[in-house]
PDB file of N, CA and C in Angstrom:
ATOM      1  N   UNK A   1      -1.626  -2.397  11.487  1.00  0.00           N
ATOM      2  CA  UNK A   1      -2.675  -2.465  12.458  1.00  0.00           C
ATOM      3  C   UNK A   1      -2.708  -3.877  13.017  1.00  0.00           C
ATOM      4  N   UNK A   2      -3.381  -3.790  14.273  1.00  0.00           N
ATOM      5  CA  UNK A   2      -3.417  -5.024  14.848  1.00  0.00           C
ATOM      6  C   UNK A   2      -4.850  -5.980  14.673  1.00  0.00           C
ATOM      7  N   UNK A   3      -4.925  -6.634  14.535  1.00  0.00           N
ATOM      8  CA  UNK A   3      -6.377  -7.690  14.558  1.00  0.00           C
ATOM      9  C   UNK A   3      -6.537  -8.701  15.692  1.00  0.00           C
ATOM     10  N   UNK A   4      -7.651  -8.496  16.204  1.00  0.00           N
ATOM     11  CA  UNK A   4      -7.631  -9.652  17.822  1.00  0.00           C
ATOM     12  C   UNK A   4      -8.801 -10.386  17.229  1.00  0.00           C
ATOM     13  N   UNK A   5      -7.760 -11.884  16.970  1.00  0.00           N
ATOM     14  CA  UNK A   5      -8.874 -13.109  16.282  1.00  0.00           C
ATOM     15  C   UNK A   5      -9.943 -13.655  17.847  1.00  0.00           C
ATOM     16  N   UNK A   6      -9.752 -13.645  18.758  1.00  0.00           N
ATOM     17  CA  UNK A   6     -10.317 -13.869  19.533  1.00  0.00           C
ATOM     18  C   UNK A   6     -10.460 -12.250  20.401  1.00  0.00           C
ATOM     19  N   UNK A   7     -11.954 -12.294  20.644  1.00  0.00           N
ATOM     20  CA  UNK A   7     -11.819 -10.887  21.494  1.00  0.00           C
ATOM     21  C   UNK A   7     -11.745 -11.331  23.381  1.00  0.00           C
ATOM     22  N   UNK A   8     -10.846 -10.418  23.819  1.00  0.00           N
ATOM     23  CA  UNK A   8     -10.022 -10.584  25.252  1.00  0.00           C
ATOM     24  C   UNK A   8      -8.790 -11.495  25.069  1.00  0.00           C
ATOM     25  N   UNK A   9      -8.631 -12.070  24.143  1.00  0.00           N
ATOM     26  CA  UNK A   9      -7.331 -12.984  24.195  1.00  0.00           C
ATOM     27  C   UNK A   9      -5.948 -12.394  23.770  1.00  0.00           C
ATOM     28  N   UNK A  10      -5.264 -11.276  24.076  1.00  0.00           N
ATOM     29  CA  UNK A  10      -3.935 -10.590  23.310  1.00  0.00           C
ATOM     30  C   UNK A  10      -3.014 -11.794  22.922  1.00  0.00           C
ATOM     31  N   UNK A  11      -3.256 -12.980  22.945  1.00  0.00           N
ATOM     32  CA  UNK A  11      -2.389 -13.624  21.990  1.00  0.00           C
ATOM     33  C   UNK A  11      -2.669 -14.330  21.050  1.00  0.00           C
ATOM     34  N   UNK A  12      -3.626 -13.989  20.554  1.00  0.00           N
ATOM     35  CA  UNK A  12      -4.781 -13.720  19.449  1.00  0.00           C
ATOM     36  C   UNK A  12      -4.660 -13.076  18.128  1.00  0.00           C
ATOM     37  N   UNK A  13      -3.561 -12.037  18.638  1.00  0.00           N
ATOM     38  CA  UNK A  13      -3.520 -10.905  17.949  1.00  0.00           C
ATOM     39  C   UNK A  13      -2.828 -10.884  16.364  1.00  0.00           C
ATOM     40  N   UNK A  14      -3.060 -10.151  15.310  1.00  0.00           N
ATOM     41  CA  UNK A  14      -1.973 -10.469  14.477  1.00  0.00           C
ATOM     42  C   UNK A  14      -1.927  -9.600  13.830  1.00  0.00           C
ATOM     43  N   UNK A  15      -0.684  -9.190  13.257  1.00  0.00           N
ATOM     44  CA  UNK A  15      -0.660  -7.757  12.426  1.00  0.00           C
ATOM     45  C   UNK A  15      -1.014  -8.123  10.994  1.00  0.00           C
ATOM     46  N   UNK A  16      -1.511  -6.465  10.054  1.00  0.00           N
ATOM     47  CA  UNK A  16      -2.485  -6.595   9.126  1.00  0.00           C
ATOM     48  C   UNK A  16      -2.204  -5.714   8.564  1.00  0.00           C
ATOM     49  N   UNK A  17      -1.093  -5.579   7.376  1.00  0.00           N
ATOM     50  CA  UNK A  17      -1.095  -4.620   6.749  1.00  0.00           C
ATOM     51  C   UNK A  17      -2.362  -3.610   6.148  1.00  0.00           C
ATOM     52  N   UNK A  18      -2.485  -2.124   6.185  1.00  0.00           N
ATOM     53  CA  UNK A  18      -3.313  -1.838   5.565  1.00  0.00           C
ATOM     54  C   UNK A  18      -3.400  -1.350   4.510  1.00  0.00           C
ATOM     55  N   UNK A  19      -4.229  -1.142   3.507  1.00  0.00           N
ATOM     56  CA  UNK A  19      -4.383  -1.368   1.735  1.00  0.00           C
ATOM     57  C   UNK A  19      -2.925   0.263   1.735  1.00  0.00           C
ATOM     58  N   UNK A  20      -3.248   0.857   2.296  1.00  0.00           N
ATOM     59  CA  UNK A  20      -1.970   2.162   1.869  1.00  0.00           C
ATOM     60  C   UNK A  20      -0.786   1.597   2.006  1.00  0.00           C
ATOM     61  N   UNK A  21      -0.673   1.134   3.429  1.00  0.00           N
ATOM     62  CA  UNK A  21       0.808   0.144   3.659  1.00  0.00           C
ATOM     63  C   UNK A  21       1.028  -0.655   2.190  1.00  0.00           C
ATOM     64  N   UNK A  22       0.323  -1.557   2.089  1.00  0.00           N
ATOM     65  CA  UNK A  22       0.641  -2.127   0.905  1.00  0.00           C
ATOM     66  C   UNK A  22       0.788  -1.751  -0.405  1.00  0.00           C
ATOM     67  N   UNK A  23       0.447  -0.252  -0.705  1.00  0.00           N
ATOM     68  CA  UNK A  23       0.915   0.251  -1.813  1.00  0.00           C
ATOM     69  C   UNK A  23       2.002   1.040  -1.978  1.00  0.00           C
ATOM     70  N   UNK A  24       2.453   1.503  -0.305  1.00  0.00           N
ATOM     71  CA  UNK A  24       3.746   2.303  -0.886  1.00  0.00           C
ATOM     72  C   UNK A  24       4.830   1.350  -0.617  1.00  0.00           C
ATOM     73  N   UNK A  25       4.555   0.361   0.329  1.00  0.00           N
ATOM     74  CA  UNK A  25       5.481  -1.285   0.242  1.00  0.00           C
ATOM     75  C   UNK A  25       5.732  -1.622  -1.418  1.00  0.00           C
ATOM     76  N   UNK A  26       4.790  -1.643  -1.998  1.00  0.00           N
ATOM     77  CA  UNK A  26       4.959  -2.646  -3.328  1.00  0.00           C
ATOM     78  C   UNK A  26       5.534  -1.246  -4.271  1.00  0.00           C
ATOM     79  N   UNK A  27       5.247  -0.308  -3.861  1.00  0.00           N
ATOM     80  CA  UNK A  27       5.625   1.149  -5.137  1.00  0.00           C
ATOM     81  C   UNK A  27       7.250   1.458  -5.045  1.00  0.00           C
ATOM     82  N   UNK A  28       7.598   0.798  -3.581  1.00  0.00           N
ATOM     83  CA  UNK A  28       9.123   0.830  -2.928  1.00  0.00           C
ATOM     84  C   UNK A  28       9.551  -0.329  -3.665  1.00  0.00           C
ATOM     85  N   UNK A  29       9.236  -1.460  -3.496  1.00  0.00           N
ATOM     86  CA  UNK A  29       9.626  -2.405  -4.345  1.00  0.00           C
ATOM     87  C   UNK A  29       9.663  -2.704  -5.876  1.00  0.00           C
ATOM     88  N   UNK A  30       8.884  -2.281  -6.233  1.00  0.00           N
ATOM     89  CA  UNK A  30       9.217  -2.100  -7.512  1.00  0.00           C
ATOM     90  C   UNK A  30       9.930  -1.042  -8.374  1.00  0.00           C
ATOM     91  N   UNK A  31      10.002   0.338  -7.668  1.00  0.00           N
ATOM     92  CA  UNK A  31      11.210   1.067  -7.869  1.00  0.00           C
ATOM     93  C   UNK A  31      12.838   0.246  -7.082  1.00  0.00           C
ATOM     94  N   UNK A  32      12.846  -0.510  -6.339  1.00  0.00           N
ATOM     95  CA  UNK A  32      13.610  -0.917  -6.004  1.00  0.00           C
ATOM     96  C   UNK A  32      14.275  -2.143  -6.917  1.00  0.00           C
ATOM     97  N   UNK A  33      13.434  -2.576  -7.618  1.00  0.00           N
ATOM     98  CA  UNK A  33      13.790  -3.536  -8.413  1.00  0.00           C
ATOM     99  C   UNK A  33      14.027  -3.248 -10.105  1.00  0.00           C
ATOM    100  N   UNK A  34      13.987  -2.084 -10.496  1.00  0.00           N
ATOM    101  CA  UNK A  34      14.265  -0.906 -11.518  1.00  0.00           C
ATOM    102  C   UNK A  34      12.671  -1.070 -12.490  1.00  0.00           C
ATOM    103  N   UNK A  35      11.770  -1.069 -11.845  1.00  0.00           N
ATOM    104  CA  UNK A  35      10.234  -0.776 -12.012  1.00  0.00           C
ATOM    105  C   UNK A  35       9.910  -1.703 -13.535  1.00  0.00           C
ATOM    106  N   UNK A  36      10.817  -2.939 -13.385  1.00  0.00           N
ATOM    107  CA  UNK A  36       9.820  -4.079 -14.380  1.00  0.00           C
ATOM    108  C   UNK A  36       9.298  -4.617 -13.804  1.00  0.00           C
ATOM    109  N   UNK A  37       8.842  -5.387 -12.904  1.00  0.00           N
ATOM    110  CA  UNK A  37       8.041  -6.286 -12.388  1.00  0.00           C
ATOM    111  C   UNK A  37       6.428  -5.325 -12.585  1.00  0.00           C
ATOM    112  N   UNK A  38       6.074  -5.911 -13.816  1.00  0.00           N
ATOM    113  CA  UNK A  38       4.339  -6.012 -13.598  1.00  0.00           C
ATOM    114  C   UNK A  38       3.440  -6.221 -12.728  1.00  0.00           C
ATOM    115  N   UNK A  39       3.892  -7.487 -11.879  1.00  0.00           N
ATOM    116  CA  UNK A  39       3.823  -7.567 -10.942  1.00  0.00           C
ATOM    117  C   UNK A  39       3.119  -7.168  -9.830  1.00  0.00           C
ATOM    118  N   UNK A  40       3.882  -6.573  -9.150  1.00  0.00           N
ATOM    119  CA  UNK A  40       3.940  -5.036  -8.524  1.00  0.00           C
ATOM    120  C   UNK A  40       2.946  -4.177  -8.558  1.00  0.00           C
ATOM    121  N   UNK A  41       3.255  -3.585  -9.917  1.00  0.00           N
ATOM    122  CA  UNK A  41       2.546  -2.458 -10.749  1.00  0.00           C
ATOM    123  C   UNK A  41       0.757  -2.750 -10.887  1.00  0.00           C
ATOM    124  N   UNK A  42       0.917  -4.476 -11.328  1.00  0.00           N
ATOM    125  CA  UNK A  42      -0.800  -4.799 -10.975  1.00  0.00           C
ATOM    126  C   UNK A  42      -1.319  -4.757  -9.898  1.00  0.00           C
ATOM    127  N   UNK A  43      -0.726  -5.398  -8.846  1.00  0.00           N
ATOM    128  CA  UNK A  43      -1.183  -5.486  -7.752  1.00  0.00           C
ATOM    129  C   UNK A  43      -1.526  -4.269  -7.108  1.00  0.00           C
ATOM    130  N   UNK A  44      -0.554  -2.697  -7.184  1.00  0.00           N
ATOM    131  CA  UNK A  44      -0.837  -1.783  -6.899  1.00  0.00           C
ATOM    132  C   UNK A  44      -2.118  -1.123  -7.563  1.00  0.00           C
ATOM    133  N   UNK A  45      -2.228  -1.281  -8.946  1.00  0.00           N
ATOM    134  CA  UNK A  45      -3.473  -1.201  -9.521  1.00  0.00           C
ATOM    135  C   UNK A  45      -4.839  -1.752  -9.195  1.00  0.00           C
ATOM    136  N   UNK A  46      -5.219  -2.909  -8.795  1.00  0.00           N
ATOM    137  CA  UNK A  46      -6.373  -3.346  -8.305  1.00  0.00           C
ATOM    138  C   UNK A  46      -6.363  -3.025  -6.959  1.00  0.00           C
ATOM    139  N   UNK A  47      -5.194  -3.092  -6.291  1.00  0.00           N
ATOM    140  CA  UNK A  47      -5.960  -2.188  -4.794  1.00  0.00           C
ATOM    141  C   UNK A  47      -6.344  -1.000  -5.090  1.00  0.00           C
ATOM    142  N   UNK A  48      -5.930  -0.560  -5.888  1.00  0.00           N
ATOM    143  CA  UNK A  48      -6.259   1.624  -5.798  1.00  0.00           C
ATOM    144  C   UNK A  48      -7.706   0.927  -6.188  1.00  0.00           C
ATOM    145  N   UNK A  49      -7.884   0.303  -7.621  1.00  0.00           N
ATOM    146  CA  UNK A  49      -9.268   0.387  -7.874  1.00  0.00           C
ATOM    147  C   UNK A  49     -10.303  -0.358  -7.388  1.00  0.00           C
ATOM    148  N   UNK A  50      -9.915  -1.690  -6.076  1.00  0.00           N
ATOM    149  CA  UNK A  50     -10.672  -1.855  -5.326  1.00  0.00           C
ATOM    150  C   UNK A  50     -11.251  -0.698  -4.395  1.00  0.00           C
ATOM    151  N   UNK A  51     -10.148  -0.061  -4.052  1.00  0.00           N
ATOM    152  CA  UNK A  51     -10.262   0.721  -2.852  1.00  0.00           C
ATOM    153  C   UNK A  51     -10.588   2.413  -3.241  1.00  0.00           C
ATOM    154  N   UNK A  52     -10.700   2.407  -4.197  1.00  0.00           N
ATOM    155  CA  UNK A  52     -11.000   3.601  -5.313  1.00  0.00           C
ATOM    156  C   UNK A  52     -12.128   4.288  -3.721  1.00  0.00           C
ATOM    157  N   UNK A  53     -11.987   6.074  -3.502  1.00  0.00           N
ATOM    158  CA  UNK A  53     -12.447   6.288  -3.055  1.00  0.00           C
ATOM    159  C   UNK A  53     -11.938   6.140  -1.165  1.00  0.00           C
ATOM    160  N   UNK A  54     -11.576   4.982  -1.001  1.00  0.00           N
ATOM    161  CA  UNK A  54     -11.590   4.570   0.413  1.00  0.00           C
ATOM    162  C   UNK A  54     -10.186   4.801   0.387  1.00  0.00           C
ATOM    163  N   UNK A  55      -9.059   5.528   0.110  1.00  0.00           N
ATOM    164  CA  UNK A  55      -7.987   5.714   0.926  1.00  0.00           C
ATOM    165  C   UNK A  55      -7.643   6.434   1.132  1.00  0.00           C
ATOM    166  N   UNK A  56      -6.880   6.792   2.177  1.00  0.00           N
ATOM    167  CA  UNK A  56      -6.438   7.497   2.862  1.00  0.00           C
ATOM    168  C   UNK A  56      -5.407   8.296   1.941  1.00  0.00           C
ATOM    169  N   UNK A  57      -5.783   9.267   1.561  1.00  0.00           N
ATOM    170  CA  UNK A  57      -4.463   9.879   0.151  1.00  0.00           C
ATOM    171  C   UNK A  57      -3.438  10.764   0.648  1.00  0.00           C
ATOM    172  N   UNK A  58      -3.550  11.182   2.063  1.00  0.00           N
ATOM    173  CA  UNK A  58      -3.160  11.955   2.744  1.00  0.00           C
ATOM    174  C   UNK A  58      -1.885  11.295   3.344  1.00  0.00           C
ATOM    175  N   UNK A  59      -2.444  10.217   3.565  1.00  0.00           N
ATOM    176  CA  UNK A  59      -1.411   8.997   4.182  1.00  0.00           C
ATOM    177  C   UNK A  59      -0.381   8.649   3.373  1.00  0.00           C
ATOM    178  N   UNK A  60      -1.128   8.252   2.081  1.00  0.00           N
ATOM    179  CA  UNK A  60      -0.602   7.587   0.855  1.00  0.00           C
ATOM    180  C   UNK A  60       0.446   8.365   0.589  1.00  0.00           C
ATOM    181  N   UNK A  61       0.239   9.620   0.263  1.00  0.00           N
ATOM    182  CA  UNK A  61       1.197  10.890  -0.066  1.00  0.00           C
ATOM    183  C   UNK A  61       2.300  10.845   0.724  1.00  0.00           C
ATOM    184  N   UNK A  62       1.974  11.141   2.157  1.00  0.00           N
ATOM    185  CA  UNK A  62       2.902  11.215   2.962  1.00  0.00           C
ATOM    186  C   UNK A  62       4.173  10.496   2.684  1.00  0.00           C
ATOM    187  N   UNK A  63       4.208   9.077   2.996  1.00  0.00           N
ATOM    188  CA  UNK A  63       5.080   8.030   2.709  1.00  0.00           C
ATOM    189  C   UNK A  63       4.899   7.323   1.545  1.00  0.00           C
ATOM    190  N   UNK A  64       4.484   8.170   0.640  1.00  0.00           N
ATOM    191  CA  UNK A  64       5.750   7.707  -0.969  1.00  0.00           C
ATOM    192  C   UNK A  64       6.672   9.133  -1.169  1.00  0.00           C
ATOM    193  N   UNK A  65       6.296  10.129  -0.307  1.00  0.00           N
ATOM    194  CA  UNK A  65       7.283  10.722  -0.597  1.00  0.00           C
ATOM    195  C   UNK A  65       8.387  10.646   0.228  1.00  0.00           C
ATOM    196  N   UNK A  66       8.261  10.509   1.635  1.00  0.00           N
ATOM    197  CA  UNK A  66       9.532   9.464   2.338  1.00  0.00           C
ATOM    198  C   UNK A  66       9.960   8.474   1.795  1.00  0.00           C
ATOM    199  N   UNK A  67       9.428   7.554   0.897  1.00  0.00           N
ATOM    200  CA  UNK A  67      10.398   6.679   0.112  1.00  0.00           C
ATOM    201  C   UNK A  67      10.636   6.700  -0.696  1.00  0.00           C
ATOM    202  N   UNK A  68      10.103   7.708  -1.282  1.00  0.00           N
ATOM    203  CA  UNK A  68      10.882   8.171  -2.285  1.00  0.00           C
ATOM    204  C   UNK A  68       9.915   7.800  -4.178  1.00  0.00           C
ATOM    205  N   UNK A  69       8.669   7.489  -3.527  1.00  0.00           N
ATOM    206  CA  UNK A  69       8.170   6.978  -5.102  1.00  0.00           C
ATOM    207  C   UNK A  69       6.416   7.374  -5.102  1.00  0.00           C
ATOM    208  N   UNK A  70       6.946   8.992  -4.685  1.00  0.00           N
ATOM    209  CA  UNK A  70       5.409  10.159  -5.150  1.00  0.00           C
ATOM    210  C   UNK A  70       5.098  10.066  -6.595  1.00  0.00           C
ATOM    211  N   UNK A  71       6.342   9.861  -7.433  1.00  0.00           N
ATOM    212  CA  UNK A  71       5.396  10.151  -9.082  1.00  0.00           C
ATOM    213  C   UNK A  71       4.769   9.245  -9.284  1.00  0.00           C
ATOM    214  N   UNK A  72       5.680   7.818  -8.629  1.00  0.00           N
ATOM    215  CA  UNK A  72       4.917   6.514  -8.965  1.00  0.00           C
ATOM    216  C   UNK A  72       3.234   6.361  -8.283  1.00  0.00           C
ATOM    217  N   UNK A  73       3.291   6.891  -7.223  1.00  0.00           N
ATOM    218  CA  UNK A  73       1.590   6.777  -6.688  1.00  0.00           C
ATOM    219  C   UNK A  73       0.854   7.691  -7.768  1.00  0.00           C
ATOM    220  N   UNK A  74       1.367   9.060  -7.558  1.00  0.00           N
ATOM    221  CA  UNK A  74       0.525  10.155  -9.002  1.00  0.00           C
ATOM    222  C   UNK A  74       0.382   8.984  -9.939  1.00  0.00           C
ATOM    223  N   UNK A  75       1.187   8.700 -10.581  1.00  0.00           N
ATOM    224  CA  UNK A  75       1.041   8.007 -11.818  1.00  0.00           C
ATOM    225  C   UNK A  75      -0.290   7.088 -11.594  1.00  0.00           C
ATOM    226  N   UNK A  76       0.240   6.458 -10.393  1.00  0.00           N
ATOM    227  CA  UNK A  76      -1.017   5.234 -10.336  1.00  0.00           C
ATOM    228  C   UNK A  76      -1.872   5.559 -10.109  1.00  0.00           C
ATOM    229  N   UNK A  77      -2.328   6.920  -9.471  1.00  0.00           N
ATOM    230  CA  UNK A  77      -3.567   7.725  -8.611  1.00  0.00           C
ATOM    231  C   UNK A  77      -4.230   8.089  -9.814  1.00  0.00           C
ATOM    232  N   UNK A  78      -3.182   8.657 -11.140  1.00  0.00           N
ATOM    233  CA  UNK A  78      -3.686   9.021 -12.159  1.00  0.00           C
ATOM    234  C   UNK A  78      -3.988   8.010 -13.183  1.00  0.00           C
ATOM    235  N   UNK A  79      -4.268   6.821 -13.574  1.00  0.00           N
ATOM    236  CA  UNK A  79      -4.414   6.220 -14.510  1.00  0.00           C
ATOM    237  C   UNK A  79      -5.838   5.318 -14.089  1.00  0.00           C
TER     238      UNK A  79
END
């Protein structure tokens, strides 16, 4: 998504990952990296449970299963 730090100014603008982006980013990466990095795995953890409730699971779903790392969100969706 985009963010306009000044409103009317488009060069202002700056992109902003959002909390789903960033979990199937980091769920890709850490299956990509043969799923040791803790890392990862925390960081994906305190967003779900910041955001506990507020995401988009529909979304979420979608693209971990295009990249390939649905058990890994279940897993995390589930714990």
């Amino acid at each position: 998504m985009r963010l306009e730090l000044e409103p009317g100014d488009p060069l202002s603008q700056v992109a902003v990952a959002s909390a789903e982006d960033t979990i199937v980013s980091k769920l890709r990466w850490y299956r990509l990296t043969g799923e040791v990095s803790d890392r990862q795995w925390n960081d994906v953890a305190g967003i779900v449970t910041a955001r506990r409730g507020r995401l988009d699971l529909a979304y979420l779903r979608h693209w971990a299963e295009r990249l390939g790392v649905a058990e890994l969100l279940e897993r995390l969706l589930s714990s």
